[in-house]
N, C-alpha and C. Protein backbone atom coordinates (compact mmCIF):
# COMPACT_ATOMS: atom_id res chain seq x y z
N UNK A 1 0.84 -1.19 0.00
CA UNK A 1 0.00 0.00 0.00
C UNK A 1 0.88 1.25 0.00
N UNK A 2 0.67 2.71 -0.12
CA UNK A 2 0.87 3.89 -0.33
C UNK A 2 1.81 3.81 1.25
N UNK A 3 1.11 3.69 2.14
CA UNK A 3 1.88 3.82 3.56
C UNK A 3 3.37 3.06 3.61
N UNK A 4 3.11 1.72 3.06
CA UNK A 4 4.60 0.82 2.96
C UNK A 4 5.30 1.56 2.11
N UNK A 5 4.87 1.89 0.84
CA UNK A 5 5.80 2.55 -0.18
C UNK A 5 6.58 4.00 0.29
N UNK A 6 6.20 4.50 0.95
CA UNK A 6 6.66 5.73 1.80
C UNK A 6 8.35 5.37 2.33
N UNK A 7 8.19 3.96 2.94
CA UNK A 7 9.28 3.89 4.07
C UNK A 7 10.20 3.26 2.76
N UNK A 8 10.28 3.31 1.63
CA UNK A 8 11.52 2.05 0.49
C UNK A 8 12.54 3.67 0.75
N UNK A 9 13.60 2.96 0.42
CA UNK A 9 14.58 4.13 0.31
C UNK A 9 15.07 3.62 -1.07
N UNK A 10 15.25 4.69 -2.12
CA UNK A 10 15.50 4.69 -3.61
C UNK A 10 16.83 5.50 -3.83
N UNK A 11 17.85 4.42 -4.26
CA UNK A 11 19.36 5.13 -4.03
C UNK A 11 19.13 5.48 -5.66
N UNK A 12 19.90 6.79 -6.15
CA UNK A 12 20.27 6.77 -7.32
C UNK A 12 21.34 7.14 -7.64
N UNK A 13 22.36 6.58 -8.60
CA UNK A 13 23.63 7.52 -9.25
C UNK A 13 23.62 8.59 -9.15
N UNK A 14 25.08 9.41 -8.84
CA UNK A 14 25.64 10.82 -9.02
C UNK A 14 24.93 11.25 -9.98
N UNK A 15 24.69 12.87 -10.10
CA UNK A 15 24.10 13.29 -10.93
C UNK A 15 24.59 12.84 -12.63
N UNK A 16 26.51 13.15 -12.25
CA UNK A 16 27.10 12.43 -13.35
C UNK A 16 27.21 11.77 -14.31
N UNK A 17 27.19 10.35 -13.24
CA UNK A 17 26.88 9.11 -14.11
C UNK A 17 25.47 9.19 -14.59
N UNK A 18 24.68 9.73 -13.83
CA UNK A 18 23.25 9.53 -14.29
C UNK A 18 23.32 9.81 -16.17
N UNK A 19 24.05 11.23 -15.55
CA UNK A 19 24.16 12.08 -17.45
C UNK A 19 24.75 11.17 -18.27
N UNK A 20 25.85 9.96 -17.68
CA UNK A 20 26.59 9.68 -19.17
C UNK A 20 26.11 8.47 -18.86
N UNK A 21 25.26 7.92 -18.34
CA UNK A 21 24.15 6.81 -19.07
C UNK A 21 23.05 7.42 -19.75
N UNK A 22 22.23 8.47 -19.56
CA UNK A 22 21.26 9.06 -20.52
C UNK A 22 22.38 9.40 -21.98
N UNK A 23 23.34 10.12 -21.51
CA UNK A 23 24.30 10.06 -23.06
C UNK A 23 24.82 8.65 -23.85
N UNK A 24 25.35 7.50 -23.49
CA UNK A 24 25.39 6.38 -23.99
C UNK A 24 23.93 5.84 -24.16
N UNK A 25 22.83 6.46 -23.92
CA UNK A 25 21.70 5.59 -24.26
C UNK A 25 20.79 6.60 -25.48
N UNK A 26 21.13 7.63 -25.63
CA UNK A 26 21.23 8.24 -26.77
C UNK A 26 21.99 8.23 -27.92
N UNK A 27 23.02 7.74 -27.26
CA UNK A 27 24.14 7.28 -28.64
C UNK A 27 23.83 5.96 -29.45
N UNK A 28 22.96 4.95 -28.46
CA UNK A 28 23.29 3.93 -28.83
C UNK A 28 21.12 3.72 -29.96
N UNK A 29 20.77 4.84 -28.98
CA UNK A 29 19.40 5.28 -29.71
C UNK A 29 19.40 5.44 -31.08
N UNK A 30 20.69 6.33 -31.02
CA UNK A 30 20.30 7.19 -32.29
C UNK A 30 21.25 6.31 -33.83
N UNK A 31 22.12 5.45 -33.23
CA UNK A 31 22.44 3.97 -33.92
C UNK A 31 21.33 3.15 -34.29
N UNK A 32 20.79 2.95 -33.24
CA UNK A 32 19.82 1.96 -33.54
C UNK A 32 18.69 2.73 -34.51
N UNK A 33 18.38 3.96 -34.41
CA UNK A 33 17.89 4.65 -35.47
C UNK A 33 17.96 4.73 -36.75
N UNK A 34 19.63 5.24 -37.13
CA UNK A 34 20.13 5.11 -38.22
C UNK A 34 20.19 3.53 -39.13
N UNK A 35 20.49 2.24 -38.38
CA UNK A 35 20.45 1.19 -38.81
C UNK A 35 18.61 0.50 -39.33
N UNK A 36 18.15 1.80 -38.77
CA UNK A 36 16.75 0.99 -39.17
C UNK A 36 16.30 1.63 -40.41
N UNK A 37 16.71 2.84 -40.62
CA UNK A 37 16.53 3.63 -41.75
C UNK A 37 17.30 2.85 -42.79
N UNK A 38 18.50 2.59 -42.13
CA UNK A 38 19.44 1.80 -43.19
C UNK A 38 18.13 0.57 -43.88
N UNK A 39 17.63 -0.18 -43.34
CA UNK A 39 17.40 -1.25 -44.04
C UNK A 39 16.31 -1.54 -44.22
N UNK A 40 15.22 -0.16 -43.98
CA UNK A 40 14.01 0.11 -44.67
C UNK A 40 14.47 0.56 -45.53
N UNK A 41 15.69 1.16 -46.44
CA UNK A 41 16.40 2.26 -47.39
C UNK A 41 16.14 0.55 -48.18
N UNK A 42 16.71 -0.56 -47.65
CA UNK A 42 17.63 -2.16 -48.66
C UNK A 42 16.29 -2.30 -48.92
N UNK A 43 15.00 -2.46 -48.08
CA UNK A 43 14.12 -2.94 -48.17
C UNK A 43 13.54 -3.08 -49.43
N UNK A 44 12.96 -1.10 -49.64
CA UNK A 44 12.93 -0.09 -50.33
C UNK A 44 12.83 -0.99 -51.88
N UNK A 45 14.74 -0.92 -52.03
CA UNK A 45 15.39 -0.82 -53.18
C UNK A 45 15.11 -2.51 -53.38
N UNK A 46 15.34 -3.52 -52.65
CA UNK A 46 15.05 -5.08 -52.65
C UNK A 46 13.66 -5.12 -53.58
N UNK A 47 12.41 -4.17 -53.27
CA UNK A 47 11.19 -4.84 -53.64
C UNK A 47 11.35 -3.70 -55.17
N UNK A 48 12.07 -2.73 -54.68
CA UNK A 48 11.88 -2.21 -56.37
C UNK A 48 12.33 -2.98 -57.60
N UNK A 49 13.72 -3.62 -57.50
CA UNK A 49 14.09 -4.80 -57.72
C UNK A 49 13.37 -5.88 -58.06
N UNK A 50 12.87 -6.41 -57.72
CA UNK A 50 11.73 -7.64 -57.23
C UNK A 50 10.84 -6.83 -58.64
N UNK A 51 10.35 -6.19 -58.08
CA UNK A 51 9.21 -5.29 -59.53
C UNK A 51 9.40 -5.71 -61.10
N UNK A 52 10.91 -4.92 -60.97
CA UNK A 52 11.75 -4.26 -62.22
C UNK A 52 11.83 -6.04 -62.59
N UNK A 53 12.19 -6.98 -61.73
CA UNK A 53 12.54 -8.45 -62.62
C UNK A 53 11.31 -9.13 -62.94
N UNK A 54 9.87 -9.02 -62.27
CA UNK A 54 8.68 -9.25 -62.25
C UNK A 54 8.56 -8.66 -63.56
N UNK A 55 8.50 -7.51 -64.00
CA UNK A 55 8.24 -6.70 -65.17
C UNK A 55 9.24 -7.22 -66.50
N UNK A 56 10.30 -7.42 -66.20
CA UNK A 56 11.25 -7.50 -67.17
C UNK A 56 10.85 -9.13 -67.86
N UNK A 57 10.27 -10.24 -67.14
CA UNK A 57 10.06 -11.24 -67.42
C UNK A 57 8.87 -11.17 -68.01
N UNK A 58 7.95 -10.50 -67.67
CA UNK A 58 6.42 -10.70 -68.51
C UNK A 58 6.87 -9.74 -69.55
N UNK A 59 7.25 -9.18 -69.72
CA UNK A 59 7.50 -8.46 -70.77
C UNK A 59 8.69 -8.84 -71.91
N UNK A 60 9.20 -10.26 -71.59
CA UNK A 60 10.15 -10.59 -72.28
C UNK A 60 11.46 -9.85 -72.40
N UNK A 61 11.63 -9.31 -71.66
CA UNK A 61 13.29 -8.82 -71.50
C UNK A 61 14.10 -9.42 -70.97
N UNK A 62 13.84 -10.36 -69.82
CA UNK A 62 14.22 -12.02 -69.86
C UNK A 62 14.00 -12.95 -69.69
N UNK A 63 14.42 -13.87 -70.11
CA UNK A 63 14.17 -15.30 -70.71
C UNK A 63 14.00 -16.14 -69.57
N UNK A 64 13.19 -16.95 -68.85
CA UNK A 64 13.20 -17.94 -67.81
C UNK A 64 13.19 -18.91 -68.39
N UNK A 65 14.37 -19.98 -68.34
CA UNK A 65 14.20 -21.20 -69.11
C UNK A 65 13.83 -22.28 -68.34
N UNK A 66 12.85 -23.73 -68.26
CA UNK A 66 12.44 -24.18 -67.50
C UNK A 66 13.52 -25.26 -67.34
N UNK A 67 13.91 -25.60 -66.32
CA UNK A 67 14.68 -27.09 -65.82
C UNK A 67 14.40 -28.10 -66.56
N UNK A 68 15.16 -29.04 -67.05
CA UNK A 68 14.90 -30.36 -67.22
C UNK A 68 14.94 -31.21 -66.08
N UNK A 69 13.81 -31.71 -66.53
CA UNK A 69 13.86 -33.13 -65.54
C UNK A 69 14.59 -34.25 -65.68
């Protein structure tokens, strides 16, 4: 209850360290940011790809030859 929670004692880091864990967790944010842009960018270009060979085959620009059995 509210009354027990009163008596916890809550230690926290120097103001310091506090800052250069919010700074390494922004650094590592704004990585993880950039890498996601990165490979919605591959994604992107993968299905345009995918299109352009979809298109190029019905349209005879190239040849799919079937396997022998």
């Amino acid at each position: 209850n509210f009354q027990n929670l009163g008596n916890f004692h809550i230690i926290f880091p120097p103001k310091d360290e506090q800052m250069s864990i919010v700074t390494n967790l922004d650094d590592k944010i704004t990585s993880i940011g950039q890498l996601i842009e990165k490979e919605n960018t591959r994604i992107e270009l993968l299905q345009e790809y995918r299109q352009s060979l979809i298109s190029n085959v019905v349209t005879g620009k190239i040849r799919v030859a079937e396997k022998a059995s």
